[in-house]
Protein backbone atom coordinates (compact mmCIF):
# COMPACT_ATOMS: atom_id res chain seq x y z
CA UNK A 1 -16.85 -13.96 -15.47
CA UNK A 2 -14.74 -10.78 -14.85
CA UNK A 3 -11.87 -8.88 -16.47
CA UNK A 4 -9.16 -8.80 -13.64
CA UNK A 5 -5.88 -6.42 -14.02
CA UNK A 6 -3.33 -7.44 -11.42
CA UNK A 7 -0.98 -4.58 -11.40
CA UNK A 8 2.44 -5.53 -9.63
CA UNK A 9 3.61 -2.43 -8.24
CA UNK A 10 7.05 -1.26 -8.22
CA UNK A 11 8.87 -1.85 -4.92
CA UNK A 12 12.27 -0.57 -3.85
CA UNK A 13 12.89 1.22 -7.67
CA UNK A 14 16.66 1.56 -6.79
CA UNK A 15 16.99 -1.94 -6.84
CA UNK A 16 16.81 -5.00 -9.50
CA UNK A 17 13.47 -6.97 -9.08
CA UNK A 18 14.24 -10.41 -8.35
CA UNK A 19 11.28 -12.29 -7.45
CA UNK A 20 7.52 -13.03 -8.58
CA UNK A 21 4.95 -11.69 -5.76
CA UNK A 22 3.35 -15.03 -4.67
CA UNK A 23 0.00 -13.20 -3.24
CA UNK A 24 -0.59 -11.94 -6.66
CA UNK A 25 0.42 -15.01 -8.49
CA UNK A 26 -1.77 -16.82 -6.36
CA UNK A 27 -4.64 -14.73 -6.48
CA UNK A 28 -3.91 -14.83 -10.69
CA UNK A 29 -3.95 -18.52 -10.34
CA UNK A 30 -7.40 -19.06 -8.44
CA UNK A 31 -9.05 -16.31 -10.33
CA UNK A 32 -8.38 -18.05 -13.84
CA UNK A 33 -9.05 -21.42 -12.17
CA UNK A 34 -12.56 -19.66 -11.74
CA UNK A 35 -12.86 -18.63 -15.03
CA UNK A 36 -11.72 -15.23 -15.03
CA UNK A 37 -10.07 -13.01 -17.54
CA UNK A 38 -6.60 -12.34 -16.14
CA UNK A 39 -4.00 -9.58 -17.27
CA UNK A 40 -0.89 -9.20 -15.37
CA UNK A 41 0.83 -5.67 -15.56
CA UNK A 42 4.29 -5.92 -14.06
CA UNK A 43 5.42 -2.65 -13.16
CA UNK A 44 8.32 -3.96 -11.23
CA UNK A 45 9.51 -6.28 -14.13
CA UNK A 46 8.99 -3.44 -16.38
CA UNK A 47 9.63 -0.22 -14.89
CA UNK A 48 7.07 1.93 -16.67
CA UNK A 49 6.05 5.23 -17.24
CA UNK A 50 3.00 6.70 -15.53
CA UNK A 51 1.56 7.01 -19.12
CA UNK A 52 2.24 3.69 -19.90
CA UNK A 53 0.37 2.44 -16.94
CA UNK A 54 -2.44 4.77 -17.52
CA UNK A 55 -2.57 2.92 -21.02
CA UNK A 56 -2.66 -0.42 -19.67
CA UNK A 57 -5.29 0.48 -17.36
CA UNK A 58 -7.29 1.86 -20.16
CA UNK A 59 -6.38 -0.61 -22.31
CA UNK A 60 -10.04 -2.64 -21.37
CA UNK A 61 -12.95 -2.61 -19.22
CA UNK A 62 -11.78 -4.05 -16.45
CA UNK A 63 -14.21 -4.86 -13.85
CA UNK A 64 -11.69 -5.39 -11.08
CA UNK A 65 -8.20 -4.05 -10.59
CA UNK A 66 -6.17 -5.16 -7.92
CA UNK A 67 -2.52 -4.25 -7.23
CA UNK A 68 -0.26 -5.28 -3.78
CA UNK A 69 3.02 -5.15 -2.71
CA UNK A 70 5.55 -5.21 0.06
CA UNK A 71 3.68 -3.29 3.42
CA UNK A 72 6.86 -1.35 4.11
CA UNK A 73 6.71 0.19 0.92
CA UNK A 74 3.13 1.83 1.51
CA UNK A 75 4.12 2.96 5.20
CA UNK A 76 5.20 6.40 4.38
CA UNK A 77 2.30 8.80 4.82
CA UNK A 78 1.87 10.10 1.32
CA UNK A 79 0.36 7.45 -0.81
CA UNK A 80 2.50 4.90 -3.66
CA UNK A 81 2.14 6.76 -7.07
CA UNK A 82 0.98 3.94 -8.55
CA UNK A 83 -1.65 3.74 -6.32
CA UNK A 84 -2.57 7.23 -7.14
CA UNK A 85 -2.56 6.52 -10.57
CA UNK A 86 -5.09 3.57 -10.80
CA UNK A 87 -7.24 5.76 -8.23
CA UNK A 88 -7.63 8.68 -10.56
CA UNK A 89 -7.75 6.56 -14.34
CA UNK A 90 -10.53 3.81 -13.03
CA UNK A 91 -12.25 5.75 -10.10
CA UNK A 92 -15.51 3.66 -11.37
CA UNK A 93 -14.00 0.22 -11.10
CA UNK A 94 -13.48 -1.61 -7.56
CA UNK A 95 -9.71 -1.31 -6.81
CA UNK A 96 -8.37 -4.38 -4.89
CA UNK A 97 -5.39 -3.96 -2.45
CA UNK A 98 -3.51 -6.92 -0.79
């Protein structure tokens, strides 16, 4: 059994989020159905801080984390900061993108 964090990213921050991301609800879904440990950090729901993802990412020892998101929003060049973040906090733990 594995510790899974699903990080929702946050996608288009000028605007109000509106909808759950089915691939990551889905992949929540069959994970648990598996038996895994699931924790869901919704950084579009929420808006954090960097900090305050840094602390949920620290928060256990997670043996997956896996984050996704709208394509568009990781076609610019320079990579999501959220990305970045998980990259350099875990850099020992598999990161999962969708």
């Amino acid at each position: 059994m594995a510790k899974v964090l699903i990080v929702n990213p946050i996608i288009r921050a000028e605007d109000d989020p509106r909808h759950v991301p089915y691939g990551l609800a889905l992949l929540a879904g069959v994970a648990s159905r598996e038996g895994h440990q699931i924790q869901v950090f919704d950084s579009n729901g929420w808006r954090p801080s960097d900090d305050e993802l840094v602390e949920a990412i620290q928060a256990d020892d997670w043996d997956v984390i896996a984050t996704g998101g709208i394509t568009t929003a990781y076609g610019n060049p320079t990579p999501h900061p959220q990305r970045q973040c998980i990259n350099t906090t875990r850099s020992q733990t598999p990161i999962r993108y969708s």
